[in-house]
N, C-alpha and C. Protein backbone atom coordinates (compact mmCIF):
# COMPACT_ATOMS: atom_id res chain seq x y z
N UNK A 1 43.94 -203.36 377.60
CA UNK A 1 45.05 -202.45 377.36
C UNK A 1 44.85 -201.21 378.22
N UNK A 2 46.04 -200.48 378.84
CA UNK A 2 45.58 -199.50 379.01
C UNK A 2 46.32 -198.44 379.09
N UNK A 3 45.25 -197.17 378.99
CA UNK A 3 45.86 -195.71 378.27
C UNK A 3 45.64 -194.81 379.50
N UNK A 4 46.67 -193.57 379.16
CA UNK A 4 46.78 -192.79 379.65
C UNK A 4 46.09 -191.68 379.04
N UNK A 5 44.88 -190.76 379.50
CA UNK A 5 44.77 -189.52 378.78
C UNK A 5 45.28 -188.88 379.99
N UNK A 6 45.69 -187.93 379.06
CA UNK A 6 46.29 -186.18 379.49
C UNK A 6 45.20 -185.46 379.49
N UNK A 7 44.83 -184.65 380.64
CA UNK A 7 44.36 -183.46 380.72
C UNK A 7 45.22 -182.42 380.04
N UNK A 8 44.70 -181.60 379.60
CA UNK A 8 45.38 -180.18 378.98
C UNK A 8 44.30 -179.77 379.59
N UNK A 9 44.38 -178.08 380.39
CA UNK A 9 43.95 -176.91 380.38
C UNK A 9 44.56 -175.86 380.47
N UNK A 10 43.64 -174.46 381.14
CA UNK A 10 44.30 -173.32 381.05
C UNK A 10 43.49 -172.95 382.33
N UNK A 11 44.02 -172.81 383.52
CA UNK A 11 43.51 -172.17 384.64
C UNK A 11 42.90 -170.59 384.58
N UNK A 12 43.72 -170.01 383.47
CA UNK A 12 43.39 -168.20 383.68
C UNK A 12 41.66 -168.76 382.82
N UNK A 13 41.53 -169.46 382.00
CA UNK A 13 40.52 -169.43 381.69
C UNK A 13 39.02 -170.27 382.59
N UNK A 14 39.43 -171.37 383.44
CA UNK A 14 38.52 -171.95 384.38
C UNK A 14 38.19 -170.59 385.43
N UNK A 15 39.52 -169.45 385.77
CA UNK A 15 39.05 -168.69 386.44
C UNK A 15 37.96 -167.60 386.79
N UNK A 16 37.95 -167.61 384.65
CA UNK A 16 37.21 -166.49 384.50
C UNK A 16 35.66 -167.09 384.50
N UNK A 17 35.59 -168.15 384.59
CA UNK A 17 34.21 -168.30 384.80
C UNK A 17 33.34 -168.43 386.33
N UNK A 18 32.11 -168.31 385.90
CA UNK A 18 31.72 -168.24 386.95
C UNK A 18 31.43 -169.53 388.04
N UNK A 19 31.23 -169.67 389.34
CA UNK A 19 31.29 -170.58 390.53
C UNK A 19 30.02 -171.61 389.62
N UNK A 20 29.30 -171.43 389.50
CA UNK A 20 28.47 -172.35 388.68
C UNK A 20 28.54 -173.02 387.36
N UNK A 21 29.32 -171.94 386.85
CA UNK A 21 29.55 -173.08 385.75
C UNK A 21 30.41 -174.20 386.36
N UNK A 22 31.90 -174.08 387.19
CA UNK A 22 32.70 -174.49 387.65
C UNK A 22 32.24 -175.75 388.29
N UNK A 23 31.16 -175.78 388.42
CA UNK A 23 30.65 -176.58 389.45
C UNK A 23 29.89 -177.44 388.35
N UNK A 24 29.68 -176.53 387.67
CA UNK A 24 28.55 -177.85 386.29
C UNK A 24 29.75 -178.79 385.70
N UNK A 25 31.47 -178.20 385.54
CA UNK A 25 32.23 -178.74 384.69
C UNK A 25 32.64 -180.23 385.95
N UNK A 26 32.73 -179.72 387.34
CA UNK A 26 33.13 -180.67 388.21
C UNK A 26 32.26 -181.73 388.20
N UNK A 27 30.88 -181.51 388.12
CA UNK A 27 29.78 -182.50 388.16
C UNK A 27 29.77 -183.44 386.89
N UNK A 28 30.00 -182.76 385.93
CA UNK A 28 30.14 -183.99 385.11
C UNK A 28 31.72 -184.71 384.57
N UNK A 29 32.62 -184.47 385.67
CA UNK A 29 33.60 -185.03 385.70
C UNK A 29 33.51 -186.11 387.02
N UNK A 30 32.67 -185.73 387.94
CA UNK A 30 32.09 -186.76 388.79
C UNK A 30 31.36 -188.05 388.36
N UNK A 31 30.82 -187.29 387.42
CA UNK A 31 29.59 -188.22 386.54
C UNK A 31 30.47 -189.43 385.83
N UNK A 32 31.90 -188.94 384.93
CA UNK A 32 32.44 -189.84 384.33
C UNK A 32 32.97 -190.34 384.86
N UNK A 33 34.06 -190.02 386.17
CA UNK A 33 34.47 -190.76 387.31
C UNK A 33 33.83 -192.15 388.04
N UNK A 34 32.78 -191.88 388.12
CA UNK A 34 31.78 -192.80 388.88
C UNK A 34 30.97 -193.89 387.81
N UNK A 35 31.04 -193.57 386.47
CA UNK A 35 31.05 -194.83 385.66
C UNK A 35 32.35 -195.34 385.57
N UNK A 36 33.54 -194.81 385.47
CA UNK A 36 34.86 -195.63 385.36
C UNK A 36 35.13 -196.62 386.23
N UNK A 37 34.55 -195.88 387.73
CA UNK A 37 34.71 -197.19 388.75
C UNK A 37 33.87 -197.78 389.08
N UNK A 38 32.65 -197.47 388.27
CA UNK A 38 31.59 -198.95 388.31
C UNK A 38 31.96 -199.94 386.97
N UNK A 39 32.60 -199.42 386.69
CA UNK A 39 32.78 -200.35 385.03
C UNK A 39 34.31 -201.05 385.37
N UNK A 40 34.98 -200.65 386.15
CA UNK A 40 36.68 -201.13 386.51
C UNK A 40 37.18 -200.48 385.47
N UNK A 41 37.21 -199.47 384.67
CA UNK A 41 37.99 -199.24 383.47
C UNK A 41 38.82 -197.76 384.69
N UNK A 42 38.68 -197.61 385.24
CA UNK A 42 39.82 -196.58 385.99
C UNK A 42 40.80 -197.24 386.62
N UNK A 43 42.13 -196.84 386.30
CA UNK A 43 43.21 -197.37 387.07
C UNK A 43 43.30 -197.08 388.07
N UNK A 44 43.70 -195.27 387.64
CA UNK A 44 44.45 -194.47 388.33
C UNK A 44 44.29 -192.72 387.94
N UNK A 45 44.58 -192.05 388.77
CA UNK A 45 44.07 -190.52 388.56
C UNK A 45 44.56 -189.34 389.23
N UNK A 46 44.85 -188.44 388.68
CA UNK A 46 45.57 -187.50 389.61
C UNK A 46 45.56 -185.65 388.56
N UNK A 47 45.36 -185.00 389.54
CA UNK A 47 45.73 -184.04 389.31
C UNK A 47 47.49 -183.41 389.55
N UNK A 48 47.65 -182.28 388.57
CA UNK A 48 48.76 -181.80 389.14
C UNK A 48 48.64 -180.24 389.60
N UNK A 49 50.08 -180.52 390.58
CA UNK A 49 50.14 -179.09 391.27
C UNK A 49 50.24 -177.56 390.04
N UNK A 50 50.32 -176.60 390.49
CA UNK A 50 50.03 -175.38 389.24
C UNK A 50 51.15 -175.52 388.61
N UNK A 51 51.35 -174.88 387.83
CA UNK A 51 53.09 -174.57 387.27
C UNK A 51 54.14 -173.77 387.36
N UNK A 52 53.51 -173.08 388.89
CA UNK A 52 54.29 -172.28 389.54
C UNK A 52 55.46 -172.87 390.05
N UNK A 53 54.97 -174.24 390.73
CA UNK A 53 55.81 -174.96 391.47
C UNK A 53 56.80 -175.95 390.66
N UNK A 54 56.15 -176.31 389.41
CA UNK A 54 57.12 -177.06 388.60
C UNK A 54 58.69 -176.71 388.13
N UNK A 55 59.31 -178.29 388.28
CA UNK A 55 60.90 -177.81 387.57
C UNK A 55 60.71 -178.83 386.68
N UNK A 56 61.66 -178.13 385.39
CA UNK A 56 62.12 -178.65 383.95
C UNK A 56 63.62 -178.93 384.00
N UNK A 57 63.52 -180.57 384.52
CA UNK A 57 65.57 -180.92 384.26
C UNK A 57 65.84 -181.27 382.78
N UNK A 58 66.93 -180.80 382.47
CA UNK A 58 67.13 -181.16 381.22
C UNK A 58 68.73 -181.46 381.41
N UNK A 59 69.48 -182.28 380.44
CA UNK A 59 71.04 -182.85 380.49
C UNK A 59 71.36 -182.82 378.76
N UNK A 60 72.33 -181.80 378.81
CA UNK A 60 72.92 -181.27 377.46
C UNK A 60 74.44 -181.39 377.41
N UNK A 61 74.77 -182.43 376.66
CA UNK A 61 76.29 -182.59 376.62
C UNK A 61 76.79 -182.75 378.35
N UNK A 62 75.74 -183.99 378.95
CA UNK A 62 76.45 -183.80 380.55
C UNK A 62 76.29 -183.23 381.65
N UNK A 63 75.34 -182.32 381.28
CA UNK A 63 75.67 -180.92 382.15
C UNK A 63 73.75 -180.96 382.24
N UNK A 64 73.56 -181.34 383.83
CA UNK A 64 72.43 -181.04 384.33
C UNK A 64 72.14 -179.39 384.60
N UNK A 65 70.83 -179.09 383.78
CA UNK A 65 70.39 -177.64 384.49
C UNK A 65 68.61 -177.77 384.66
N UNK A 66 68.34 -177.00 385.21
CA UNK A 66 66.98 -177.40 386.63
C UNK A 66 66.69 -176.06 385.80
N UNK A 67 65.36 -175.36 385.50
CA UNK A 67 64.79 -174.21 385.53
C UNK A 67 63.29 -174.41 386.19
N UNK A 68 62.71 -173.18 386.09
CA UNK A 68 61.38 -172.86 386.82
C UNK A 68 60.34 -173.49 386.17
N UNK A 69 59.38 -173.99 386.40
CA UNK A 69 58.13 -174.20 384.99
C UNK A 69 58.13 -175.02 384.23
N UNK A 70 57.06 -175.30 383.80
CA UNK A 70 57.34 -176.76 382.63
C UNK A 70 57.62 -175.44 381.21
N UNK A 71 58.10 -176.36 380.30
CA UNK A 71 58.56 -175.84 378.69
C UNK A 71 57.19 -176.00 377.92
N UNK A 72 56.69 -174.62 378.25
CA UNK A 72 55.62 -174.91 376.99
C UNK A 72 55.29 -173.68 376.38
N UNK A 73 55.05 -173.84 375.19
CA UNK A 73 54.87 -172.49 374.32
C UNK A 73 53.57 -171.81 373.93
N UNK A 74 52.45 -172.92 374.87
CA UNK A 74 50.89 -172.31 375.08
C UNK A 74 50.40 -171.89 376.32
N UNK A 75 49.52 -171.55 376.39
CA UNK A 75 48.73 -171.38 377.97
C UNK A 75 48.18 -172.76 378.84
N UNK A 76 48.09 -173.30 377.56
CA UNK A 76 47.46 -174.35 377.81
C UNK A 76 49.05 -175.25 378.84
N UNK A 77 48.81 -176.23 379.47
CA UNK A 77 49.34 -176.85 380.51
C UNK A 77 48.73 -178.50 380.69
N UNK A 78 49.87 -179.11 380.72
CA UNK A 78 49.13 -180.82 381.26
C UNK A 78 48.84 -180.19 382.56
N UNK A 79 47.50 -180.89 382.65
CA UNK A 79 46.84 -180.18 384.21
C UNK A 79 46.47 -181.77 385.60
N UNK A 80 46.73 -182.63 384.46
CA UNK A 80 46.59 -183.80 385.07
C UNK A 80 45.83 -185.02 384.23
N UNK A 81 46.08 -186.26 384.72
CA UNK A 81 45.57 -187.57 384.06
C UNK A 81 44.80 -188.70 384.64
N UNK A 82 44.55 -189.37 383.72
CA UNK A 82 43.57 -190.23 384.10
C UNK A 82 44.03 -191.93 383.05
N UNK A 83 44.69 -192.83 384.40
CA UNK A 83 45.20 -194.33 383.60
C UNK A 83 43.35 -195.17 383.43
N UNK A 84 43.16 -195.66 382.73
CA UNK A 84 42.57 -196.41 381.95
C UNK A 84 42.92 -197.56 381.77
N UNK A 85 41.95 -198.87 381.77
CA UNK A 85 42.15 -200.02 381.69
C UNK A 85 40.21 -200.53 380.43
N UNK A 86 41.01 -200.22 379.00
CA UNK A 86 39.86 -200.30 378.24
C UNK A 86 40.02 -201.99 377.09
N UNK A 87 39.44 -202.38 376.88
CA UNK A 87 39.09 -203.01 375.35
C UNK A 87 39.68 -202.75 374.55
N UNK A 88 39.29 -201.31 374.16
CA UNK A 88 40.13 -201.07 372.39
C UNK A 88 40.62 -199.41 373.02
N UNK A 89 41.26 -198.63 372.00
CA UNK A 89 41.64 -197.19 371.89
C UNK A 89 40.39 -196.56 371.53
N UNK A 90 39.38 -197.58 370.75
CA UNK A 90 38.43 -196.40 370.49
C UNK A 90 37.16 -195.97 371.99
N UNK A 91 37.33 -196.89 373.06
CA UNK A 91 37.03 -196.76 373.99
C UNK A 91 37.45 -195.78 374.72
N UNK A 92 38.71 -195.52 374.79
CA UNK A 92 39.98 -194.55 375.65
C UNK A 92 38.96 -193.41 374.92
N UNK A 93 39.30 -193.65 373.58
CA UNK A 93 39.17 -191.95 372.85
C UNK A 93 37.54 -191.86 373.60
N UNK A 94 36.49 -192.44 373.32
CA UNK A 94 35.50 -192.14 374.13
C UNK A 94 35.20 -191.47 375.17
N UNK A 95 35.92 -192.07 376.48
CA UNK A 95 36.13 -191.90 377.63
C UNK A 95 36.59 -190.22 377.21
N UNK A 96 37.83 -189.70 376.66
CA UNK A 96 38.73 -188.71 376.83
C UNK A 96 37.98 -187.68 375.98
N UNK A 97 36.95 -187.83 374.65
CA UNK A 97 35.47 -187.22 374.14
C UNK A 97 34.66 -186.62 375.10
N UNK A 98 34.66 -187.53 376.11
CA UNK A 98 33.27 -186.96 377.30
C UNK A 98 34.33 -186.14 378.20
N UNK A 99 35.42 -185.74 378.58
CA UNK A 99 35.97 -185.22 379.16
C UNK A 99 35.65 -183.79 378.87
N UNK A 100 35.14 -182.74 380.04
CA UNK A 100 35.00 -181.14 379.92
C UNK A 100 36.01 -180.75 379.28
N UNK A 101 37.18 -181.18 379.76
CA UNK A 101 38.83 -180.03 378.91
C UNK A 101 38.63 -180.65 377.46
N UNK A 102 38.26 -181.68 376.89
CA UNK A 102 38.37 -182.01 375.93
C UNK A 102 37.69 -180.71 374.64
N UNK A 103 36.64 -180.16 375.82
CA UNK A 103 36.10 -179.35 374.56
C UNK A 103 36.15 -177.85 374.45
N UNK A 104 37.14 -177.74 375.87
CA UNK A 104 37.87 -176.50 375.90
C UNK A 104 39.49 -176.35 375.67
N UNK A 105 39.51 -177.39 375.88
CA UNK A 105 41.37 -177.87 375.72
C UNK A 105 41.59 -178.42 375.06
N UNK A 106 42.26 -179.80 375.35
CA UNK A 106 42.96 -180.90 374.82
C UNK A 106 43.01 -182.28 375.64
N UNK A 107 42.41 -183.37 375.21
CA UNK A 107 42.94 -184.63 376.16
C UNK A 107 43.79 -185.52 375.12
N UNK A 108 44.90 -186.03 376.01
CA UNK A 108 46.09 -186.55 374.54
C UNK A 108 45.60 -188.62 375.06
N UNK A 109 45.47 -189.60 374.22
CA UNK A 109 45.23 -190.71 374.50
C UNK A 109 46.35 -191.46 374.20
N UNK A 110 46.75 -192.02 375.17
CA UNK A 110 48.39 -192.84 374.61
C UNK A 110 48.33 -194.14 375.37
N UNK A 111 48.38 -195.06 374.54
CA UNK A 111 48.54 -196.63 375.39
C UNK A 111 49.59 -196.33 376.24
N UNK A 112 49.31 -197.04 377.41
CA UNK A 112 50.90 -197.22 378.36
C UNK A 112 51.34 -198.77 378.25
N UNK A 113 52.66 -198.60 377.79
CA UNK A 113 53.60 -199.63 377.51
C UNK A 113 53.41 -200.66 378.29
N UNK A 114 53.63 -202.19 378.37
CA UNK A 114 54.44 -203.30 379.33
C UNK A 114 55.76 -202.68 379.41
N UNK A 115 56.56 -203.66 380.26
CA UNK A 115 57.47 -203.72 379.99
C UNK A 115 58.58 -204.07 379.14
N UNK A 116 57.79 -205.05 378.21
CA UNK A 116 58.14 -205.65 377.04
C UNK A 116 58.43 -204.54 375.83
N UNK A 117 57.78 -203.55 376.00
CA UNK A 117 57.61 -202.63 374.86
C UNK A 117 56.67 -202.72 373.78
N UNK A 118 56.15 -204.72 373.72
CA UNK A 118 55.64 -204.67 372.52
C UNK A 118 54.64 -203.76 371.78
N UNK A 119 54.13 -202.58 372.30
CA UNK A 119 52.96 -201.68 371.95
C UNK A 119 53.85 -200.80 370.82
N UNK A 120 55.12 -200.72 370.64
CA UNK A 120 55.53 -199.98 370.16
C UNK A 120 55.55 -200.58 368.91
């Protein structure tokens, strides 16, 4: 099966730390990286751009409108993800446990559908 975790973070807060820690949080995101693709359980992976650059379309009674930014009411931000190809969910949740943002942020674990839907 496989899941999608969400990164959640908060950049003003990765900023305030220092070049070394930064570098301890990258290293052991290297670390989990490099078992995913010795194990085949990584699909797929990506960061996203800041949220400066983001647009929010939304369609209300018809009527497309575009604004600045994603809609969110924390600091916190999807910062980027990571597809998964696991066994069970309690594997995913594992994987998304050892994640750095996980224990400063948030990682969200969600099966990704077939096309069939049947997951639902």
């Amino acid at each position: 099966m496989r899941y999608m975790l969400l990164i959640y973070n908060n950049l003003a807060l990765y900023e305030s730390w220092s070049e070394e820690d930064r570098q301890a949080l990258f290293a052991e995101v290297d670390t989990i990286m490099t078992e995913l693709r010795q194990t085949g359980e990584l699909v797929d992976t990506a960061g996203l751009a800041d949220p400066s650059v983001t647009r929010t379309v939304r369609v209300r009674e018809g009527v497309v409108t575009t604004t600045d930014g994603p809609f969110a009411e924390s600091k916190e931000q999807f910062a980027g993800y990571l597809t998964v190809d696991c066994d069970t969910p309690e594997r995913a949740e594992e994987i998304a446990g050892r994640w750095p943002d996980a224990r400063y942020f948030a990682m969200e674990v969600r099966p990704v559908m077939h096309s069939s839907g049947d997951e639902m």
